[in-house]
C-alpha atoms as a PDB file:
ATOM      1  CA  UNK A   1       7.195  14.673 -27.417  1.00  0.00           C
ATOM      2  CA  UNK A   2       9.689  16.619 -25.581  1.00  0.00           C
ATOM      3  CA  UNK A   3       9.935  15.562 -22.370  1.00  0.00           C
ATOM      4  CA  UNK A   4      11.697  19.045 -21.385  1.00  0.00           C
ATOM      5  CA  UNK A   5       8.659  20.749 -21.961  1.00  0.00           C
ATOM      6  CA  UNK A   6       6.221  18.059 -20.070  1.00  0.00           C
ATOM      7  CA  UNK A   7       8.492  18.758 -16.748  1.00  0.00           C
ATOM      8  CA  UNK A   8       8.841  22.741 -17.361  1.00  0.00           C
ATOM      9  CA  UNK A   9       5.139  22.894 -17.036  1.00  0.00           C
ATOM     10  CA  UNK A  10       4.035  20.278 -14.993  1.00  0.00           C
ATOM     11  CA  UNK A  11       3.124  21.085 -11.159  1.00  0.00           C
ATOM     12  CA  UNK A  12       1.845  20.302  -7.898  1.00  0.00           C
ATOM     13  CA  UNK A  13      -1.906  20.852  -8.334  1.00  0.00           C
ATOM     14  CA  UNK A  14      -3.756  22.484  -5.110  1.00  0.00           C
ATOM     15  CA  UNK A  15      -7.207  22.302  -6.522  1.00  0.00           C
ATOM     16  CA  UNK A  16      -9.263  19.960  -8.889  1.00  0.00           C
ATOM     17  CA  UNK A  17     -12.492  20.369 -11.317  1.00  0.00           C
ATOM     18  CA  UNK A  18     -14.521  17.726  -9.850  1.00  0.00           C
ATOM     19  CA  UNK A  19     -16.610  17.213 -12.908  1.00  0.00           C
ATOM     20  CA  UNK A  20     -13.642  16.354 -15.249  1.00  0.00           C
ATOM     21  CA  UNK A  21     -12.818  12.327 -14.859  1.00  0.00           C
ATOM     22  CA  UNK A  22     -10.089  10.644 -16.750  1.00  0.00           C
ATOM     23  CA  UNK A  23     -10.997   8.221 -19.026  1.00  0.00           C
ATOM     24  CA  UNK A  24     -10.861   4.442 -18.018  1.00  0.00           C
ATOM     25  CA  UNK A  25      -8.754   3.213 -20.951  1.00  0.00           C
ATOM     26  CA  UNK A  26      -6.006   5.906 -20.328  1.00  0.00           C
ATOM     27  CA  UNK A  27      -6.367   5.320 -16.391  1.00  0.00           C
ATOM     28  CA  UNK A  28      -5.495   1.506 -17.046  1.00  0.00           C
ATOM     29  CA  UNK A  29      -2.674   2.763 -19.277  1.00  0.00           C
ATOM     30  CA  UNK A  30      -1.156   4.709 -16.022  1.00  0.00           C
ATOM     31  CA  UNK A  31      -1.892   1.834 -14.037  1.00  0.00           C
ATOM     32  CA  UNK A  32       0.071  -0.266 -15.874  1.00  0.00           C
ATOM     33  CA  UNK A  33       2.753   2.183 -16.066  1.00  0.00           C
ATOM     34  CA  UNK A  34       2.745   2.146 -12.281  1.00  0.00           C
ATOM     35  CA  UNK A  35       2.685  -1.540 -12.587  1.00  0.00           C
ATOM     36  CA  UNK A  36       6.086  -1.319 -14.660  1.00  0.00           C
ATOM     37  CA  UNK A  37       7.962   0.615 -12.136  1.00  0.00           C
ATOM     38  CA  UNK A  38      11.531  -0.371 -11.726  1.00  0.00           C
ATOM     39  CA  UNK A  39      12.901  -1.576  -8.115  1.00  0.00           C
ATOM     40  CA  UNK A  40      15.857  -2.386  -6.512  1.00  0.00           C
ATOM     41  CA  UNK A  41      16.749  -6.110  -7.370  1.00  0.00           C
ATOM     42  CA  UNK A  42      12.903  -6.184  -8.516  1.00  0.00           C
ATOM     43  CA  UNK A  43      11.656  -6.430  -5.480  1.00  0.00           C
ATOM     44  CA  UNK A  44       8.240  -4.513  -5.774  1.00  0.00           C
ATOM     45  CA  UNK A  45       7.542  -3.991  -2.244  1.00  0.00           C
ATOM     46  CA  UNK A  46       4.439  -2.772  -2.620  1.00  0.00           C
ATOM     47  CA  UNK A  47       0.625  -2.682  -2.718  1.00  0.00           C
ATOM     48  CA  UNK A  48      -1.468   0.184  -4.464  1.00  0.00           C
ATOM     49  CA  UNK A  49      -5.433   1.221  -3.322  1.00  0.00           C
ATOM     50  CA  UNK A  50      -7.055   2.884  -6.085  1.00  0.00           C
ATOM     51  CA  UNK A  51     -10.120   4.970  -5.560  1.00  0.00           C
ATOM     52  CA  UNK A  52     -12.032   5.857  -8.171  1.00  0.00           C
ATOM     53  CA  UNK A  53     -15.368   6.682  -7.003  1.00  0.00           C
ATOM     54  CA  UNK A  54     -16.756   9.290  -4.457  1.00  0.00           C
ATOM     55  CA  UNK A  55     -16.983   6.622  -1.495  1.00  0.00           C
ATOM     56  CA  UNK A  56     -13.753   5.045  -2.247  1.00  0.00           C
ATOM     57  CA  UNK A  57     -12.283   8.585  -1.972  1.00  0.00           C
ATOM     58  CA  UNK A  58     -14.177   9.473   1.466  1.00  0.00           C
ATOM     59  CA  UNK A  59     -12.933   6.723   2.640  1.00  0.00           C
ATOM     60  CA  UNK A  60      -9.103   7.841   2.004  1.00  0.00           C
ATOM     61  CA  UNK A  61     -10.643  11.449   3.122  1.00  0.00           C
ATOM     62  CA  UNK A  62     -11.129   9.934   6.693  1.00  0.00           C
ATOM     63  CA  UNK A  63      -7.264  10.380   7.212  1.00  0.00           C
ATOM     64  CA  UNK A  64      -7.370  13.690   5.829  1.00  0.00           C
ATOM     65  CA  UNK A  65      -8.072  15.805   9.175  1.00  0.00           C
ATOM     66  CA  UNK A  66      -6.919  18.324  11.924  1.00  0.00           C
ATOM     67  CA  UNK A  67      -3.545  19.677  10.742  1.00  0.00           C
ATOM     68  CA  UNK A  68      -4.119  17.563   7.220  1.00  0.00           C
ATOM     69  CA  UNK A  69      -7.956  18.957   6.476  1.00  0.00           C
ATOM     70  CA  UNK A  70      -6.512  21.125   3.623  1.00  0.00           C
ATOM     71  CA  UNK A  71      -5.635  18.204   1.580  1.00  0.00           C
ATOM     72  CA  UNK A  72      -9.361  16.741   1.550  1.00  0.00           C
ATOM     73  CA  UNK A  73     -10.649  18.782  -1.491  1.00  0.00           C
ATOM     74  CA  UNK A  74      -7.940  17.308  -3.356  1.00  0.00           C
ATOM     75  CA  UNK A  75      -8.726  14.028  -2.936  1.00  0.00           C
ATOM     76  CA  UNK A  76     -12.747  14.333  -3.050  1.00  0.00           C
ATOM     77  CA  UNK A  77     -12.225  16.733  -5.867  1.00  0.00           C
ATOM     78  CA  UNK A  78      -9.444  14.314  -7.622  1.00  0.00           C
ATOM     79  CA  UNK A  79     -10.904  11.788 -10.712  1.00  0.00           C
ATOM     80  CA  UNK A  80      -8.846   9.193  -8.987  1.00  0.00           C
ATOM     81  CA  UNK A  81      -6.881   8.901  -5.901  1.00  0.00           C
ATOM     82  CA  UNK A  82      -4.249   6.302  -5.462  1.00  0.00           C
ATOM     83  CA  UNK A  83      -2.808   5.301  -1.753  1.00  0.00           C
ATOM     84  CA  UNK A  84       0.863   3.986  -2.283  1.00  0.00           C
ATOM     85  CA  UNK A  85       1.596   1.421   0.068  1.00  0.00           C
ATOM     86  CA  UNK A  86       4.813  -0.508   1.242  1.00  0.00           C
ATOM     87  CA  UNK A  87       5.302  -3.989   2.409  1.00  0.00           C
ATOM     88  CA  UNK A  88       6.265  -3.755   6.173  1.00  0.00           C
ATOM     89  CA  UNK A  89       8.775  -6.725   6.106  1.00  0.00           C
ATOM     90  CA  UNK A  90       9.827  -8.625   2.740  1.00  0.00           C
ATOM     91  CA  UNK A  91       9.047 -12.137   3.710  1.00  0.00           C
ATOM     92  CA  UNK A  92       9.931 -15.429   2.335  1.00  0.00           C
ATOM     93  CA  UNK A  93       6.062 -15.721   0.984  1.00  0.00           C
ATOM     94  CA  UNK A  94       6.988 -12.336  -1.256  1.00  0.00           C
ATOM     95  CA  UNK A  95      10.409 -13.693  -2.476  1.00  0.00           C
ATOM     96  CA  UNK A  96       8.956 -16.955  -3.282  1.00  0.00           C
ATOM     97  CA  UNK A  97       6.138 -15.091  -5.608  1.00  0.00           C
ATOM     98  CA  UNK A  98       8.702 -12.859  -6.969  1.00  0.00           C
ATOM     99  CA  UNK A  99      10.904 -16.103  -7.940  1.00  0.00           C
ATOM    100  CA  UNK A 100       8.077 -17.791  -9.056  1.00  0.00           C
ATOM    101  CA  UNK A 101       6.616 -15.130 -11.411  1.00  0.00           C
ATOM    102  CA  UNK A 102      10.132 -14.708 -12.803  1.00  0.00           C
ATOM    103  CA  UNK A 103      10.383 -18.371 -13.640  1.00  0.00           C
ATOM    104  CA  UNK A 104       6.763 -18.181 -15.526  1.00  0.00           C
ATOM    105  CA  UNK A 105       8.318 -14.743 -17.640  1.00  0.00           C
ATOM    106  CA  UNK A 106      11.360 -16.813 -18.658  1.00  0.00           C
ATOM    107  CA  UNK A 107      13.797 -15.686 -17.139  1.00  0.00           C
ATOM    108  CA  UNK A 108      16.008 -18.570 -16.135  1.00  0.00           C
ATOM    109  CA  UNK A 109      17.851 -20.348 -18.774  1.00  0.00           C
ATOM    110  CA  UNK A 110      17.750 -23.255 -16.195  1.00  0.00           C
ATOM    111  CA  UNK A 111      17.628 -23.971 -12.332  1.00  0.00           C
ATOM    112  CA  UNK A 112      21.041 -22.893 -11.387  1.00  0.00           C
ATOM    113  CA  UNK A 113      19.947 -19.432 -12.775  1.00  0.00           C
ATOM    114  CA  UNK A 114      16.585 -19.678 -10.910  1.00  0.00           C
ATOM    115  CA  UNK A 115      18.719 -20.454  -7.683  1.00  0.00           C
ATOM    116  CA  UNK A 116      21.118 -17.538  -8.344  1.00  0.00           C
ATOM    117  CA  UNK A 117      18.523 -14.985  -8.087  1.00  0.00           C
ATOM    118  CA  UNK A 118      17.045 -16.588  -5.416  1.00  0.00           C
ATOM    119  CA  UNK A 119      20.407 -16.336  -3.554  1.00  0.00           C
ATOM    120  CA  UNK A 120      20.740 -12.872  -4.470  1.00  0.00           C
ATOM    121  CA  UNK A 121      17.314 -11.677  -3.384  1.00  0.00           C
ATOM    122  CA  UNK A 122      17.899 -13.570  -0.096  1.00  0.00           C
ATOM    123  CA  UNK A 123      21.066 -11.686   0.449  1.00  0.00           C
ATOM    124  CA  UNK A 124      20.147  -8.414  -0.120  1.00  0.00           C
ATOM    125  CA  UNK A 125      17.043  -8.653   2.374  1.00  0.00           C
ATOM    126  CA  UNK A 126      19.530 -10.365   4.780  1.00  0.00           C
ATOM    127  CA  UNK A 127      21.928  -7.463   4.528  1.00  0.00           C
ATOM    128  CA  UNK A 128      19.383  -4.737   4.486  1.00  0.00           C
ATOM    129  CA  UNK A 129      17.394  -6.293   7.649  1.00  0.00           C
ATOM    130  CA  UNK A 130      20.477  -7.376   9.641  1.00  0.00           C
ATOM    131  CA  UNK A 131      22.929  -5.329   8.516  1.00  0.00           C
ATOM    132  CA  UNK A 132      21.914  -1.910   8.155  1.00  0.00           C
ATOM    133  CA  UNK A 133      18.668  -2.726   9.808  1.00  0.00           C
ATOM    134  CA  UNK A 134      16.758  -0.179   7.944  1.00  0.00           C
ATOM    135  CA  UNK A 135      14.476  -2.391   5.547  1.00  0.00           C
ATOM    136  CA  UNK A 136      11.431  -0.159   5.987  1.00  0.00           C
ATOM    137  CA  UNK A 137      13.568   2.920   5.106  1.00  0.00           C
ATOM    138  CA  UNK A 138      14.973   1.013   2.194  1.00  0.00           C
ATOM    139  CA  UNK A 139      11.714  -0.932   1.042  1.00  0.00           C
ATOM    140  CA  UNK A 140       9.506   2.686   0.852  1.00  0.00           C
ATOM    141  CA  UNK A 141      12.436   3.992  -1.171  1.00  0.00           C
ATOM    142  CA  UNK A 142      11.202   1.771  -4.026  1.00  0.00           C
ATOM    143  CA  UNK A 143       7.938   2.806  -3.528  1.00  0.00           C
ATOM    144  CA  UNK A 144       8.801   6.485  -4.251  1.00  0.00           C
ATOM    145  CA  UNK A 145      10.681   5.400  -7.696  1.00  0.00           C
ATOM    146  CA  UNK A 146       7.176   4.041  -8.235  1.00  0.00           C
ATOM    147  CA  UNK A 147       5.780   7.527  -7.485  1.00  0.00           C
ATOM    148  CA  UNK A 148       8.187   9.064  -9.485  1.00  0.00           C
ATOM    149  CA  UNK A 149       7.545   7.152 -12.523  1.00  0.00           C
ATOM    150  CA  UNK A 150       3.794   8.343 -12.353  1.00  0.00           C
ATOM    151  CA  UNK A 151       4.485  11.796 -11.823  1.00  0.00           C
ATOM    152  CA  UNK A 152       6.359  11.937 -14.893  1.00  0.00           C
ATOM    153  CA  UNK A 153       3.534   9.887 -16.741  1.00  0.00           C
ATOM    154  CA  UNK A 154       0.449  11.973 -15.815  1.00  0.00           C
ATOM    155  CA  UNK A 155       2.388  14.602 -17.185  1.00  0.00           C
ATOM    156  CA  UNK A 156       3.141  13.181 -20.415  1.00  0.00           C
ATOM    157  CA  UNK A 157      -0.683  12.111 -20.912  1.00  0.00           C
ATOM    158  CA  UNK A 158      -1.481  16.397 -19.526  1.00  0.00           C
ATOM    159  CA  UNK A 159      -3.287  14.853 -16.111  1.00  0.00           C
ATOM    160  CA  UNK A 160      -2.734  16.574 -13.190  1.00  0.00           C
ATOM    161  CA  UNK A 161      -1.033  15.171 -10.427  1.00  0.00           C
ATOM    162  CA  UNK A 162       0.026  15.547  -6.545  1.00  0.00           C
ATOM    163  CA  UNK A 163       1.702  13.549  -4.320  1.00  0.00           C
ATOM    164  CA  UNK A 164       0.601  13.955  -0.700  1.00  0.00           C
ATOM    165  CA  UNK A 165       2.046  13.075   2.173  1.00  0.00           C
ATOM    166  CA  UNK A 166       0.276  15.090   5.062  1.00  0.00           C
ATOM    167  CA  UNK A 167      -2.315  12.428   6.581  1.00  0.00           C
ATOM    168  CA  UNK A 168      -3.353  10.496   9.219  1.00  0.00           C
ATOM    169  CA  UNK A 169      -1.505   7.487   9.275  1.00  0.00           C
ATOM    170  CA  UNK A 170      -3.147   5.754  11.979  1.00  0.00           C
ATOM    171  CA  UNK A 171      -6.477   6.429  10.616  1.00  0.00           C
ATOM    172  CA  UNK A 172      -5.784   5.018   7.008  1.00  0.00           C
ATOM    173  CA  UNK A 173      -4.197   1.943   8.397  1.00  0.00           C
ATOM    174  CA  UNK A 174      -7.453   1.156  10.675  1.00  0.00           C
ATOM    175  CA  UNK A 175     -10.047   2.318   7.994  1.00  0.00           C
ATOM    176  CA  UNK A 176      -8.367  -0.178   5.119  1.00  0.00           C
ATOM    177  CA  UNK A 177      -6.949  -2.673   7.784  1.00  0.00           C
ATOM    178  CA  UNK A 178      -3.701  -1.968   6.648  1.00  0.00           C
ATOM    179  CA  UNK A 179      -1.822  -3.448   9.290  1.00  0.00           C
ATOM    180  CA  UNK A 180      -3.782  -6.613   8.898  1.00  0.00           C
ATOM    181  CA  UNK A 181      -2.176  -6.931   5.613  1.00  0.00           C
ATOM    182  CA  UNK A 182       1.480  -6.003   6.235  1.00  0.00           C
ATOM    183  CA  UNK A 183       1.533  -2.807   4.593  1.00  0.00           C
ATOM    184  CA  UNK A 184       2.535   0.884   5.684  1.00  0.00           C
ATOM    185  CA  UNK A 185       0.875   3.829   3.856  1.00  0.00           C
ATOM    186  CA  UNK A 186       3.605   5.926   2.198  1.00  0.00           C
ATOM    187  CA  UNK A 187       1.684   8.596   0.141  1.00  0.00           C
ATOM    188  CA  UNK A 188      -1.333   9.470  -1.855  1.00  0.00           C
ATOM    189  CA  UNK A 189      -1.406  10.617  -4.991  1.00  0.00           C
ATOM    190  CA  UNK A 190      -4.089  12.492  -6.681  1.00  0.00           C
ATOM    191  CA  UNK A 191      -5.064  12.894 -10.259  1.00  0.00           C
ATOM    192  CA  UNK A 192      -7.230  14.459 -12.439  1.00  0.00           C
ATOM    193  CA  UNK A 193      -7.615  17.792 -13.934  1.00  0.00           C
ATOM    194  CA  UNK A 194      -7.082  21.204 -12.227  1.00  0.00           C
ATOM    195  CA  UNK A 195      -9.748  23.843 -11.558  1.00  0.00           C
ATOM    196  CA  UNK A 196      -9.619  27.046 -12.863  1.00  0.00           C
ATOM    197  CA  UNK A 197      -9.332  28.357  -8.883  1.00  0.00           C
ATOM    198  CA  UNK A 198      -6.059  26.211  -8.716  1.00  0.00           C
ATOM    199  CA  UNK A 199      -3.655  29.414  -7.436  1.00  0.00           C
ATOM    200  CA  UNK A 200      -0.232  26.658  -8.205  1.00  0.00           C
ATOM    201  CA  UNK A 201      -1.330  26.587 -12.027  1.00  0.00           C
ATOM    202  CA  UNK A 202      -0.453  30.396 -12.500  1.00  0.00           C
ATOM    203  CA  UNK A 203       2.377  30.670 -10.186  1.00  0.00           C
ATOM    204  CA  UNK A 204       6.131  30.265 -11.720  1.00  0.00           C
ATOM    205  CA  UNK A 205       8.132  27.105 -11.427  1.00  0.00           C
ATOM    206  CA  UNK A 206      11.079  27.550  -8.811  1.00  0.00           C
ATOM    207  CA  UNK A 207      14.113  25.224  -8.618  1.00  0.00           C
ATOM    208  CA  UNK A 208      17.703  25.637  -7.462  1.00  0.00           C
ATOM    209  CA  UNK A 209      20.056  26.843  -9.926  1.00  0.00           C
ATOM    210  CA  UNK A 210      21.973  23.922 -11.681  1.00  0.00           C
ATOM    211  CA  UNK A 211      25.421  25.214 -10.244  1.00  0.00           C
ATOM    212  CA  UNK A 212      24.019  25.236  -6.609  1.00  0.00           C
ATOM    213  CA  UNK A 213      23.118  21.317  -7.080  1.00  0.00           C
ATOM    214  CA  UNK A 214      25.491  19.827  -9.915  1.00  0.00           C
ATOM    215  CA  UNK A 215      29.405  18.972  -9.007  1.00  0.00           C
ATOM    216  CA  UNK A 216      30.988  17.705 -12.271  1.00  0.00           C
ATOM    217  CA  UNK A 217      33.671  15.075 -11.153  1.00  0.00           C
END
C-alpha cells in the first residue's frame, strides 16, 4: 500500500450511490479502528451513534435542515452514517472506568502504578477545567483525532467518506436525548460509495503549497 497515493486521491464526497452498502465485516473492521483511536492521556472522551439503516439515518436527517438541507442526501444516501460525540464534562465515573479497564488490560505492574495514572489523569482534568478552563474545547479535540484516524481508514479500504459539520445541533441533541447523556454532538461522518453525479470526484485536489505551510527550524 502506499499511503501517498490513498491521500492524493481521496476526497470529500458530495453525493452517494444509495444502492451500494459496505459490507458488515469490513464496517466492524472500521469500527474498531475508530475504537483504537489514540487520545490525549487516553482519555476517550467520547461516544459514537452509528446508523446503519434508512430510519436510523432519518433520524440524524432531522438535524439536517434550513441553512444545513444540502447535507441530507448525504446522509440518507450514505451506507452508514456515524454521529461523533464528546463527553460534556470528564467526570470521576469516566476516570474511574478508564482506570479500571486499564487495570483489567495489564497495565500496572502493581498499585503504586495504578495510583500514578490515576494521579495523572486527575491532574490533567484539574488543569484543563480550572486552569485553562477550556475542557470542552480540549475534550472535542480528541474527538477529531478520532475523526481523523477514520478518514484516513475509509480511504485505505477505497470507502468514501465526509465529515460534516453543518447541522442542527439543538435538534440532534433533543431527537437522541443527547443532553440526557452528557454528550455534545461534534460531527457526522458519512460513508459509503460515491455516485457517479458526485461533481467533487472529478474536480482536482487543491492544497497550499508546502513552502506556504512548512518552517524548517
Amino acid at each position: 500500500m502506499d499511503l501517498l497515493k490513498v491521500l492524493q486521491s481521496r476526497y470529500t464526497t458530495k453525493a452517494y450511490d444509495a444502492n451500494k452498502k459496505i459490507p458488515t465485516e469490513q464496517f466492524n473492521q472500521l469500527l474498531e479502528i475508530l475504537r483504537l483511536a489514540p487520545s490525549s492521556i487516553n482519555i476517550q472522551p467520547w461516544h459514537f451513534f452509528v446508523a446503519d439503516h434508512a430510519d436510523a439515518k432519518a433520524r440524524i436527517a432531522k438535524a439536517l435542515v434550513g441553512k444545513y438541507a444540502y447535507n441530507a442526501p448525504k446522509v440518507l444516501d450514505s451506507s452508514h452514517t456515524i454521529l461523533f460525540c464528546t463527553k460534556a464534562d470528564i467526570d470521576a465515573e469516566h476516570l474511574e472506568q478508564l482506570l479500571q479497564q486499564d487495570d483489567q488490560s495489564g497495565r500496572f505492574k502493581d498499585e503504586q502504578a495504578k495510583q500514578g495514572q490515576k494521579d495523572t489523569r486527575t491532574g490533567y482534568i484539574d488543569y484543563y477545567r480550572n486552569e485553562k478552563g477550556d475542557i470542552g474545547r480540549w475534550a472535542e479535540n480528541q474527538t477529531f483525532i478520532a475523526l481523523g484516524q477514520m478518514l484516513l481508514a475509509a480511504g485505505i479500504e477505497q470507502i468514501d467518506a465526509t465529515p460534516i459539520g453543518g447541522f442542527d445541533e439543538e435538534i440532534l441533541s433533543q431527537e437522541l436525548e443527547l443532553k440526557q447523556l452528557g454528550l455534545i454532538p461534534s460531527v457526522l461522518l458519512t460513508l459509503g460509495y460515491r455516485s457517479d453525479n458526485d461533481f467533487n470526484a472529478k474536480l482536482p485536489k487543491s492544497r497550499l503549497a508546502a513552502e506556504q505551510i512548512f518552517t524548517h527550524l
